[in-house]
PDB file of N, CA and C in Angstrom:
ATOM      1  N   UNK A   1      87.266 141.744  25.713  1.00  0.00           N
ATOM      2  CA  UNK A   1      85.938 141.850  26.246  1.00  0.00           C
ATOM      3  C   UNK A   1      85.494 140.551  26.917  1.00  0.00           C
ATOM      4  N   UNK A   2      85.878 139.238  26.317  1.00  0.00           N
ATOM      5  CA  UNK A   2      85.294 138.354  27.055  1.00  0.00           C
ATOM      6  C   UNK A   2      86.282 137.751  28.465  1.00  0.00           C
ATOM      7  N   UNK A   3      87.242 138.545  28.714  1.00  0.00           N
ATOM      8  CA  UNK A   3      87.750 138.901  30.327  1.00  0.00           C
ATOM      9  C   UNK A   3      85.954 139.241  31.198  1.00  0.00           C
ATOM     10  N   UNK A   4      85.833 140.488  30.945  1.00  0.00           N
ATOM     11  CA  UNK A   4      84.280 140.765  31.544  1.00  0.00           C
ATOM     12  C   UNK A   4      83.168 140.260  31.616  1.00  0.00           C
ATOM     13  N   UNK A   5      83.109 139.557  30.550  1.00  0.00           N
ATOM     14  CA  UNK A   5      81.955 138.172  30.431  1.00  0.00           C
ATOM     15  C   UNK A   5      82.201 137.364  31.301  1.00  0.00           C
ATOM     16  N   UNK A   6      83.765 136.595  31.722  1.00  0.00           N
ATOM     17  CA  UNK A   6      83.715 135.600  32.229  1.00  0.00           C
ATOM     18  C   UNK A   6      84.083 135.417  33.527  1.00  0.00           C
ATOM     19  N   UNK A   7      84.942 136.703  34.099  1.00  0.00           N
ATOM     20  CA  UNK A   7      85.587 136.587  35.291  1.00  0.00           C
ATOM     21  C   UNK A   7      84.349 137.624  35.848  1.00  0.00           C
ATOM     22  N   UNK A   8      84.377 138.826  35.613  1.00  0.00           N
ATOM     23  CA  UNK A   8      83.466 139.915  36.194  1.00  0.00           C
ATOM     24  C   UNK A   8      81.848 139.627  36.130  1.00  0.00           C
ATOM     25  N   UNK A   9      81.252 139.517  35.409  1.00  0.00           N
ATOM     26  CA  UNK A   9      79.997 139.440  35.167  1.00  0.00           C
ATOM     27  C   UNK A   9      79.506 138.405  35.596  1.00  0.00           C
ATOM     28  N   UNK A  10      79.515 136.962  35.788  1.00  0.00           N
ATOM     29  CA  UNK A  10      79.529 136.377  36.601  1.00  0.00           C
ATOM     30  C   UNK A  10      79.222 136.842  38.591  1.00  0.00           C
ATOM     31  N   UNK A  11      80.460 137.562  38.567  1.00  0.00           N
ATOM     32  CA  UNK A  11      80.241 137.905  40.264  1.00  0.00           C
ATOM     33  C   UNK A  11      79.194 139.169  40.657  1.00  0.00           C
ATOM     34  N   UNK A  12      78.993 140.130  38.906  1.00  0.00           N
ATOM     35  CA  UNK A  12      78.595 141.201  39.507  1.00  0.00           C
ATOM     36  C   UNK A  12      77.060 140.830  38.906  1.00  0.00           C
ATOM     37  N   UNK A  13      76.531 139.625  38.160  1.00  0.00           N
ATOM     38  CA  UNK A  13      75.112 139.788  38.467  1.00  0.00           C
ATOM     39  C   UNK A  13      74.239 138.457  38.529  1.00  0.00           C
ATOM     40  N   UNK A  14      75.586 137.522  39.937  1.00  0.00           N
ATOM     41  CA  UNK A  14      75.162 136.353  40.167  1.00  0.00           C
ATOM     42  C   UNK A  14      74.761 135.263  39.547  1.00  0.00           C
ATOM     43  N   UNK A  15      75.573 135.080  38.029  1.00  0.00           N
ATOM     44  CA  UNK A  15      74.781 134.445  37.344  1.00  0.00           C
ATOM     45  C   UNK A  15      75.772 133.787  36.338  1.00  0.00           C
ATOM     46  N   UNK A  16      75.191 132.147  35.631  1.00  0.00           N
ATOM     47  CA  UNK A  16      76.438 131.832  34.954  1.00  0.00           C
ATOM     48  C   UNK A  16      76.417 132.440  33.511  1.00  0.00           C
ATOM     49  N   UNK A  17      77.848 132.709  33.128  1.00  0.00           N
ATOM     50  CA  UNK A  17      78.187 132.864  31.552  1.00  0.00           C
ATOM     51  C   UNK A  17      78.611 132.190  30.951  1.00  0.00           C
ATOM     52  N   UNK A  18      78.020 132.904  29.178  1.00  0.00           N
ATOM     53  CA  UNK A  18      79.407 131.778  28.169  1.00  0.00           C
ATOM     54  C   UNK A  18      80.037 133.004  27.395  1.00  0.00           C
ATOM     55  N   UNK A  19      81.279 132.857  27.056  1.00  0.00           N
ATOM     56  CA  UNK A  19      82.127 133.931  26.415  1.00  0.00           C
ATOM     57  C   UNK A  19      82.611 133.090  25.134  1.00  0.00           C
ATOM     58  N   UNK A  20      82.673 133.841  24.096  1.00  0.00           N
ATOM     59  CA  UNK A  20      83.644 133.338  22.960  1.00  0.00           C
ATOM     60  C   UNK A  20      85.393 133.380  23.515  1.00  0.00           C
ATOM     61  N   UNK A  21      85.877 133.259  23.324  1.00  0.00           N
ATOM     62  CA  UNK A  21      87.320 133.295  23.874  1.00  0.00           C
ATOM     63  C   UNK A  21      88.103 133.798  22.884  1.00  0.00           C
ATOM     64  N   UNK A  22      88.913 134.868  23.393  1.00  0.00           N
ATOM     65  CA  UNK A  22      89.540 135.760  22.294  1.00  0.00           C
ATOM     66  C   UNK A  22      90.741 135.269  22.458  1.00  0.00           C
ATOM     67  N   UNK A  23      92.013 136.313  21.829  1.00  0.00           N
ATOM     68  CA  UNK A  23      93.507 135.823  21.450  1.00  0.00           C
ATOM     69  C   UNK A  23      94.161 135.517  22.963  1.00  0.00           C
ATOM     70  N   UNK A  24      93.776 136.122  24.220  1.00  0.00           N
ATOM     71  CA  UNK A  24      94.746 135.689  25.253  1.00  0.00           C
ATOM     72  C   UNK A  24      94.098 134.202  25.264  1.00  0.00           C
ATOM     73  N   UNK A  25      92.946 133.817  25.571  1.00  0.00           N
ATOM     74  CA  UNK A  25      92.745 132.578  25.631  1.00  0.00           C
ATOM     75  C   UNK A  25      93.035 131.260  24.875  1.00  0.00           C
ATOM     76  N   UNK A  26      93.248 131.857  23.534  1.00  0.00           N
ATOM     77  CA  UNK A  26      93.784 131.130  22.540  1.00  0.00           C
ATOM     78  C   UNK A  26      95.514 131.110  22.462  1.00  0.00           C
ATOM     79  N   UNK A  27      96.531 131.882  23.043  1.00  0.00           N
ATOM     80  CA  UNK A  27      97.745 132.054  23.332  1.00  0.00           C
ATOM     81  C   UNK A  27      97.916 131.319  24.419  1.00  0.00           C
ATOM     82  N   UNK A  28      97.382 131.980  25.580  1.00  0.00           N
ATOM     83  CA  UNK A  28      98.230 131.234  26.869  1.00  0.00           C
ATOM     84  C   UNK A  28      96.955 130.027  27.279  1.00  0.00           C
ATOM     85  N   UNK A  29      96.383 129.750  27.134  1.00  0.00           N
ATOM     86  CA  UNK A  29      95.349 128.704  27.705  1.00  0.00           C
ATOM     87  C   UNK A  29      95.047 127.672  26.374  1.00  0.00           C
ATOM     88  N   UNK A  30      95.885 127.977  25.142  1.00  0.00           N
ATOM     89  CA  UNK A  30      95.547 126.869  24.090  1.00  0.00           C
ATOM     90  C   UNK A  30      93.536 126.392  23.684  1.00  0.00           C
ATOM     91  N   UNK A  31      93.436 127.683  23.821  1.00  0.00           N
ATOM     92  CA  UNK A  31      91.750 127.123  23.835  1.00  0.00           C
ATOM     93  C   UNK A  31      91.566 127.210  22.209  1.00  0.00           C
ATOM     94  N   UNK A  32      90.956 125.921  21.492  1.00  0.00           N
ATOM     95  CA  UNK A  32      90.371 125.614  20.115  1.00  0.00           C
ATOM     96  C   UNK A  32      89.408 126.500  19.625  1.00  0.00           C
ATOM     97  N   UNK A  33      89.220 126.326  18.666  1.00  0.00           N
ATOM     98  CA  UNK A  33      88.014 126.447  18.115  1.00  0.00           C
ATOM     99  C   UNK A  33      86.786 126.482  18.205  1.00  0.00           C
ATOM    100  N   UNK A  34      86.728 125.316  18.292  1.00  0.00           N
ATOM    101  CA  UNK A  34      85.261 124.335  19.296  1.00  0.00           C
ATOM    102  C   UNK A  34      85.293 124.646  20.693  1.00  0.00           C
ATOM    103  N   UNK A  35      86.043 125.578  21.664  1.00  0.00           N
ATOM    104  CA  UNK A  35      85.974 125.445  22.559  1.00  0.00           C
ATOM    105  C   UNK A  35      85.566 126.870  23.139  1.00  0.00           C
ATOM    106  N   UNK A  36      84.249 126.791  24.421  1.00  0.00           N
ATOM    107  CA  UNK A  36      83.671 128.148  24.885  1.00  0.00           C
ATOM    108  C   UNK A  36      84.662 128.732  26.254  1.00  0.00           C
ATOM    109  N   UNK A  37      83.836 129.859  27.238  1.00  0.00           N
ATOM    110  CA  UNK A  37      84.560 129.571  28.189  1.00  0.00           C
ATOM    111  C   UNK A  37      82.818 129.628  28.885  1.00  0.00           C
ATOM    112  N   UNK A  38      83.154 129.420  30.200  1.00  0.00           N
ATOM    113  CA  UNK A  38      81.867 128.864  30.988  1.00  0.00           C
ATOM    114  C   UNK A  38      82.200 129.578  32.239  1.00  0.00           C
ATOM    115  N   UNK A  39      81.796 130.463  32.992  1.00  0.00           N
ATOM    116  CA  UNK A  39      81.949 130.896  34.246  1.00  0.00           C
ATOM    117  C   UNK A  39      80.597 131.146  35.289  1.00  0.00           C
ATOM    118  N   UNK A  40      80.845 130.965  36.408  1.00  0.00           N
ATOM    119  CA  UNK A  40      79.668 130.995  37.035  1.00  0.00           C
ATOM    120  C   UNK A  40      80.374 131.441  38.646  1.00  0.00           C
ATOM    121  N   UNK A  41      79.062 131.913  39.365  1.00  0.00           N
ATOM    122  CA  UNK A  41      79.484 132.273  40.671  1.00  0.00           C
ATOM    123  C   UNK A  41      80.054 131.220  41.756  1.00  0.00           C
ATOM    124  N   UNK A  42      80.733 131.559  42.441  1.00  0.00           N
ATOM    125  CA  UNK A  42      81.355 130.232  43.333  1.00  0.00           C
ATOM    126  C   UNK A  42      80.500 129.175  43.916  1.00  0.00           C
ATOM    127  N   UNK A  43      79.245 130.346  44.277  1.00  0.00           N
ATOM    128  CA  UNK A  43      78.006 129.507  45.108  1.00  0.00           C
ATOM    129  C   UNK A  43      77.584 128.155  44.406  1.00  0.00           C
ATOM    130  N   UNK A  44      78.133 128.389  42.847  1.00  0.00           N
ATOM    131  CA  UNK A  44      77.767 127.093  42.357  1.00  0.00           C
ATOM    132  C   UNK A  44      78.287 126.184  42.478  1.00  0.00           C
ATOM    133  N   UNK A  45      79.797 126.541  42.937  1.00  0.00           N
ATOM    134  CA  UNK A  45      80.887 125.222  42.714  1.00  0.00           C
ATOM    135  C   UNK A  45      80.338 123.873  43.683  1.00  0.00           C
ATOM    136  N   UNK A  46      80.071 123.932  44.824  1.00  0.00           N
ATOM    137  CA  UNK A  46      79.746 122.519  45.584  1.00  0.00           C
ATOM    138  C   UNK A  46      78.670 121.751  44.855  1.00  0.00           C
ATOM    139  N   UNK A  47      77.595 122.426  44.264  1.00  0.00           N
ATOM    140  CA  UNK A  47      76.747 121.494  43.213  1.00  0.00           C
ATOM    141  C   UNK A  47      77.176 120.893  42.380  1.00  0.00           C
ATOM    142  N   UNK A  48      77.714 122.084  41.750  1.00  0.00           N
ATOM    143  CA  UNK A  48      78.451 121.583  40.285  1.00  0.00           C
ATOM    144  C   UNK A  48      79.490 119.880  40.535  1.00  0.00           C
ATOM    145  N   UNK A  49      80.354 120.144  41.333  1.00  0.00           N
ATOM    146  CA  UNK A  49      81.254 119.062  41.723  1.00  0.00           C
ATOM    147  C   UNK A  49      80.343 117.601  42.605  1.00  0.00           C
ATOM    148  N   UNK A  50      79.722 117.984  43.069  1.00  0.00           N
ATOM    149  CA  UNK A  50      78.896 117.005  43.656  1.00  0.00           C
ATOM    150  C   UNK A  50      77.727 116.734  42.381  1.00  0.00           C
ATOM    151  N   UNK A  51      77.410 116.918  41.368  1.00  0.00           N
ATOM    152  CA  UNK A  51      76.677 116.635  40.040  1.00  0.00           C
ATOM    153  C   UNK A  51      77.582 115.734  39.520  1.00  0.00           C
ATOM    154  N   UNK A  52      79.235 116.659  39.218  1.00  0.00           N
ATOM    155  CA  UNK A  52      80.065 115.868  38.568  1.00  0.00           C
ATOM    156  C   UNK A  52      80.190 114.411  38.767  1.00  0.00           C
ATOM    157  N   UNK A  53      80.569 114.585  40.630  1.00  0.00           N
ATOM    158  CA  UNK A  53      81.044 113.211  40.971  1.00  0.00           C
ATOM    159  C   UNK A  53      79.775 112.101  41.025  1.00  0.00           C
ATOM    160  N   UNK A  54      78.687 112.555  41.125  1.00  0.00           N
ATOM    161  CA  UNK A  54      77.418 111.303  40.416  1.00  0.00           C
ATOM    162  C   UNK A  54      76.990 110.636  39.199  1.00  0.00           C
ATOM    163  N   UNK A  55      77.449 111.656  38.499  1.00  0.00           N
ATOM    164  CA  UNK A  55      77.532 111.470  37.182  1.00  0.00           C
ATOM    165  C   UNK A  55      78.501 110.664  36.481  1.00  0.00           C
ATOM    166  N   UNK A  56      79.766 110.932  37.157  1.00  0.00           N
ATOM    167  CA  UNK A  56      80.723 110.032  36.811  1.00  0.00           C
ATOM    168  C   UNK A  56      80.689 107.999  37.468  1.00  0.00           C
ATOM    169  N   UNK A  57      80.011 108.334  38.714  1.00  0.00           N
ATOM    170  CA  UNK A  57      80.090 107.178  39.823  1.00  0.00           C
ATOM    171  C   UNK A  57      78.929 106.008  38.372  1.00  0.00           C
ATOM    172  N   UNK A  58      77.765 107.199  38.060  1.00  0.00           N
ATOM    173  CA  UNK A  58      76.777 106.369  37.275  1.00  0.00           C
ATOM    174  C   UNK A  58      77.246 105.869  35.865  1.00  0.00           C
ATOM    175  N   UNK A  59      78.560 106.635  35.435  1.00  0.00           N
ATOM    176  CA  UNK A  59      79.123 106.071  34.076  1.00  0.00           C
ATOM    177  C   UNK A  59      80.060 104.895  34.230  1.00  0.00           C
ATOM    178  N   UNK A  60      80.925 105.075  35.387  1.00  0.00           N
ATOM    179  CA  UNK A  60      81.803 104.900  35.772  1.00  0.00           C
ATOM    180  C   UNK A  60      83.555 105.287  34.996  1.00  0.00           C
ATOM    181  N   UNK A  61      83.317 106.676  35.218  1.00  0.00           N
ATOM    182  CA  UNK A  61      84.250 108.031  34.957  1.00  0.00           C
ATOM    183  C   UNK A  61      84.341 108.721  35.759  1.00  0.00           C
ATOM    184  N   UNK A  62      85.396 109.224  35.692  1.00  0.00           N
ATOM    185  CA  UNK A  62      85.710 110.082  36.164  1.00  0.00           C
ATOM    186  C   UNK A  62      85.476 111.757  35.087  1.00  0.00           C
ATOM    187  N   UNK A  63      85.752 112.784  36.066  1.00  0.00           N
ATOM    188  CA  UNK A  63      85.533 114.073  35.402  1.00  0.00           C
ATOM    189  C   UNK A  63      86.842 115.089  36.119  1.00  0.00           C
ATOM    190  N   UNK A  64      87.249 116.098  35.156  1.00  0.00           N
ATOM    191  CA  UNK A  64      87.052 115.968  34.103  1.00  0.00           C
ATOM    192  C   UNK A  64      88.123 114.702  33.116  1.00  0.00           C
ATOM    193  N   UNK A  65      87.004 114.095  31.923  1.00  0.00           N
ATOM    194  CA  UNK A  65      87.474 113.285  30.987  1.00  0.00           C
ATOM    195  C   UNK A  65      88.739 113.654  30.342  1.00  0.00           C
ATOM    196  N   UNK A  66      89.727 112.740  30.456  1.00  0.00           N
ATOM    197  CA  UNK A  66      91.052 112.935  29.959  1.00  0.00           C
ATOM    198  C   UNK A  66      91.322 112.530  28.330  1.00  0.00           C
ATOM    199  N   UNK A  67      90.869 114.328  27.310  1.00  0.00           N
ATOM    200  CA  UNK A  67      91.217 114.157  25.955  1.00  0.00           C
ATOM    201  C   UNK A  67      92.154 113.393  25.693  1.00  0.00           C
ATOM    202  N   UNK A  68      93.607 112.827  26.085  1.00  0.00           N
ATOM    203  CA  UNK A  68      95.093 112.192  25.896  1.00  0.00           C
ATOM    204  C   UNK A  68      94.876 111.084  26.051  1.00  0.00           C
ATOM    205  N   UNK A  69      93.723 110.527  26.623  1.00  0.00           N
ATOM    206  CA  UNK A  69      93.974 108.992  27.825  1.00  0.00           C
ATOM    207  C   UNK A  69      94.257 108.041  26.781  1.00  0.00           C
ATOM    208  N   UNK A  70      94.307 108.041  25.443  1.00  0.00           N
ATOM    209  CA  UNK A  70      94.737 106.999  24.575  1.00  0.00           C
ATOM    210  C   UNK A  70      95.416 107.790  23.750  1.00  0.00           C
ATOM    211  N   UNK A  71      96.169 108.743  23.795  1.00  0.00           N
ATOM    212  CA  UNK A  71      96.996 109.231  23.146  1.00  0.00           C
ATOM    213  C   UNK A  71      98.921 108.688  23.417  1.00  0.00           C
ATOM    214  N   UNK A  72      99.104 108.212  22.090  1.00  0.00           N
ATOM    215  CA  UNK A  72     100.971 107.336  22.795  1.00  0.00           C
ATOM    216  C   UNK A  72     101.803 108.313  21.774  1.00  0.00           C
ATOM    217  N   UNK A  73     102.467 109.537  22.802  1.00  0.00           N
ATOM    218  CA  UNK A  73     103.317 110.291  21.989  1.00  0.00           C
ATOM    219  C   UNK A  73     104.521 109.555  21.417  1.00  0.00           C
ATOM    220  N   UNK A  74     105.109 110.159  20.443  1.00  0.00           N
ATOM    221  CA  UNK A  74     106.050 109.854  19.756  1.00  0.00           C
ATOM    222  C   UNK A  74     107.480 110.646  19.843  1.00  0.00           C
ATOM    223  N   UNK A  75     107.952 110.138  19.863  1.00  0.00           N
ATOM    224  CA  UNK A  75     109.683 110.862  19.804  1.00  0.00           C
ATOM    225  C   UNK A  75     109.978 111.511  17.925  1.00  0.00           C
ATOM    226  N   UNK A  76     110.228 112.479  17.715  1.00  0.00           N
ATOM    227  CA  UNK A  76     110.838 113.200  16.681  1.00  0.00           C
ATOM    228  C   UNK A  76     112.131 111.913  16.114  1.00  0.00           C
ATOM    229  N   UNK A  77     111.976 111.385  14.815  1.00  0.00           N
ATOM    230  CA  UNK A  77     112.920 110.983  14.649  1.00  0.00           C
ATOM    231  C   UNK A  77     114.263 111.115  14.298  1.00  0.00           C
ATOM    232  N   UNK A  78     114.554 112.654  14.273  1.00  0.00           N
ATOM    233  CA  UNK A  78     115.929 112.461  15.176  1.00  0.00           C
ATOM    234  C   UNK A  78     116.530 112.079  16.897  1.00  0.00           C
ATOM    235  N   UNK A  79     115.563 111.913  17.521  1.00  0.00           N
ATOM    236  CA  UNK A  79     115.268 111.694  19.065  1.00  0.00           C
ATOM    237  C   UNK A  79     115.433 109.928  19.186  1.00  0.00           C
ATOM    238  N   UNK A  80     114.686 109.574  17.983  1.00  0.00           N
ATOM    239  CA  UNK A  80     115.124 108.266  18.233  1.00  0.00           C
ATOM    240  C   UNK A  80     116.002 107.956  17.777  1.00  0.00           C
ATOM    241  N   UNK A  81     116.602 108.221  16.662  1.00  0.00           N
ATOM    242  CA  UNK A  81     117.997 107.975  15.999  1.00  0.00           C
ATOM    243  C   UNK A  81     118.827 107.877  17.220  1.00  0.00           C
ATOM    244  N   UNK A  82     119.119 109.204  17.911  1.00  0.00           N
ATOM    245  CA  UNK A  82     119.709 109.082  18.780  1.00  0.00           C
ATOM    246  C   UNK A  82     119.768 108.300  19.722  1.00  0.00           C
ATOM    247  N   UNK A  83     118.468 108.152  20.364  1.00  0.00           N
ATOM    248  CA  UNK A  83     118.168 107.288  21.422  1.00  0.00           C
ATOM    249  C   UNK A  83     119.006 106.011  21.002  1.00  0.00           C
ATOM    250  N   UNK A  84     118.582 105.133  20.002  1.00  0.00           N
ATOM    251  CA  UNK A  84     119.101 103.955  19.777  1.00  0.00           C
ATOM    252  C   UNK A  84     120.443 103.960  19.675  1.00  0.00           C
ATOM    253  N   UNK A  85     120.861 105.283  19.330  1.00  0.00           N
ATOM    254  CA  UNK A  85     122.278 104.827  18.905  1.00  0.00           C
ATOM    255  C   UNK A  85     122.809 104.486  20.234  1.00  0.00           C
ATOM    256  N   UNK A  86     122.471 105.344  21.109  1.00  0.00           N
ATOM    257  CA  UNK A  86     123.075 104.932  22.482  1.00  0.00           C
ATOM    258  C   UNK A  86     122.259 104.447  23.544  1.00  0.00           C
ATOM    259  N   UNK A  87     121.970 103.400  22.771  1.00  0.00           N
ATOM    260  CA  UNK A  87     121.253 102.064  23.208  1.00  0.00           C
ATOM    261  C   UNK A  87     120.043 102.564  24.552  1.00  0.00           C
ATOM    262  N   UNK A  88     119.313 103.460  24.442  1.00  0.00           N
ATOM    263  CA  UNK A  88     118.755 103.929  25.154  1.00  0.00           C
ATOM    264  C   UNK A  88     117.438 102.769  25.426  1.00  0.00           C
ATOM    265  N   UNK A  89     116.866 102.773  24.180  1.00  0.00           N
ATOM    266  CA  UNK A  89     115.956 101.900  23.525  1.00  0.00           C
ATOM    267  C   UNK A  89     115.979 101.293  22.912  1.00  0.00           C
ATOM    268  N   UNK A  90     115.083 100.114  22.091  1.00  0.00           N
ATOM    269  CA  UNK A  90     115.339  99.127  20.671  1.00  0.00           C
ATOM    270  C   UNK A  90     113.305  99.585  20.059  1.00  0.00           C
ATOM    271  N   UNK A  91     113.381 100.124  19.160  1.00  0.00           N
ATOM    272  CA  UNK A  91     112.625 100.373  18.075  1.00  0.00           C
ATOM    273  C   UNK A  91     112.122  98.945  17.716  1.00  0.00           C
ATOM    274  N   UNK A  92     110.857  98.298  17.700  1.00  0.00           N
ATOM    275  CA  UNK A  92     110.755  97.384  17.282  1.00  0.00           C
ATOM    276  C   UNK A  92     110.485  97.325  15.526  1.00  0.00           C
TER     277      UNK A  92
END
């Protein structure tokens, strides 16, 4: 149902939505818990993006904010075992 909330309803009565997000959204789009979906008619998009980019110029950010930007993945340690063995890397 919230397919129709967010893609359809939107175009068919000009107006923005919020949908809970069901199992496709949570399967193929990884959407949380905490997280809605937000749809609105296109007519909005040049505001919306021109809001964004002021908003960001006045923080000095960018949008959208990158959840990872201090995130330092890690190798599985069998990945590094390996790695080192063949001197790929040195583990400090």
């Amino acid at each position: 149902m919230e397919c129709l909330q967010a893609l359809y309803a939107p175009y068919a009565v000009d107006a923005p939505r919020i949908a809970i997000p069901g199992m496709g959204d949570r399967i193929f789009s990884m959407t949380q818990d905490d997280e809605l979906v937000v749809a609105f008619p296109a007519r909005f998009l040049p505001a919306l993006a021109q809001g964004l980019e002021e908003a960001g110029r006045k923080i000095g950010a960018r949008y959208p904010v990158t959840f990872y930007q201090n995130f330092e993945p890690e190798f599985p340690a069998p990945y590094k075992e390996t790695a080192q063995r063949l001197g790929l890397f040195d583990e400090d």
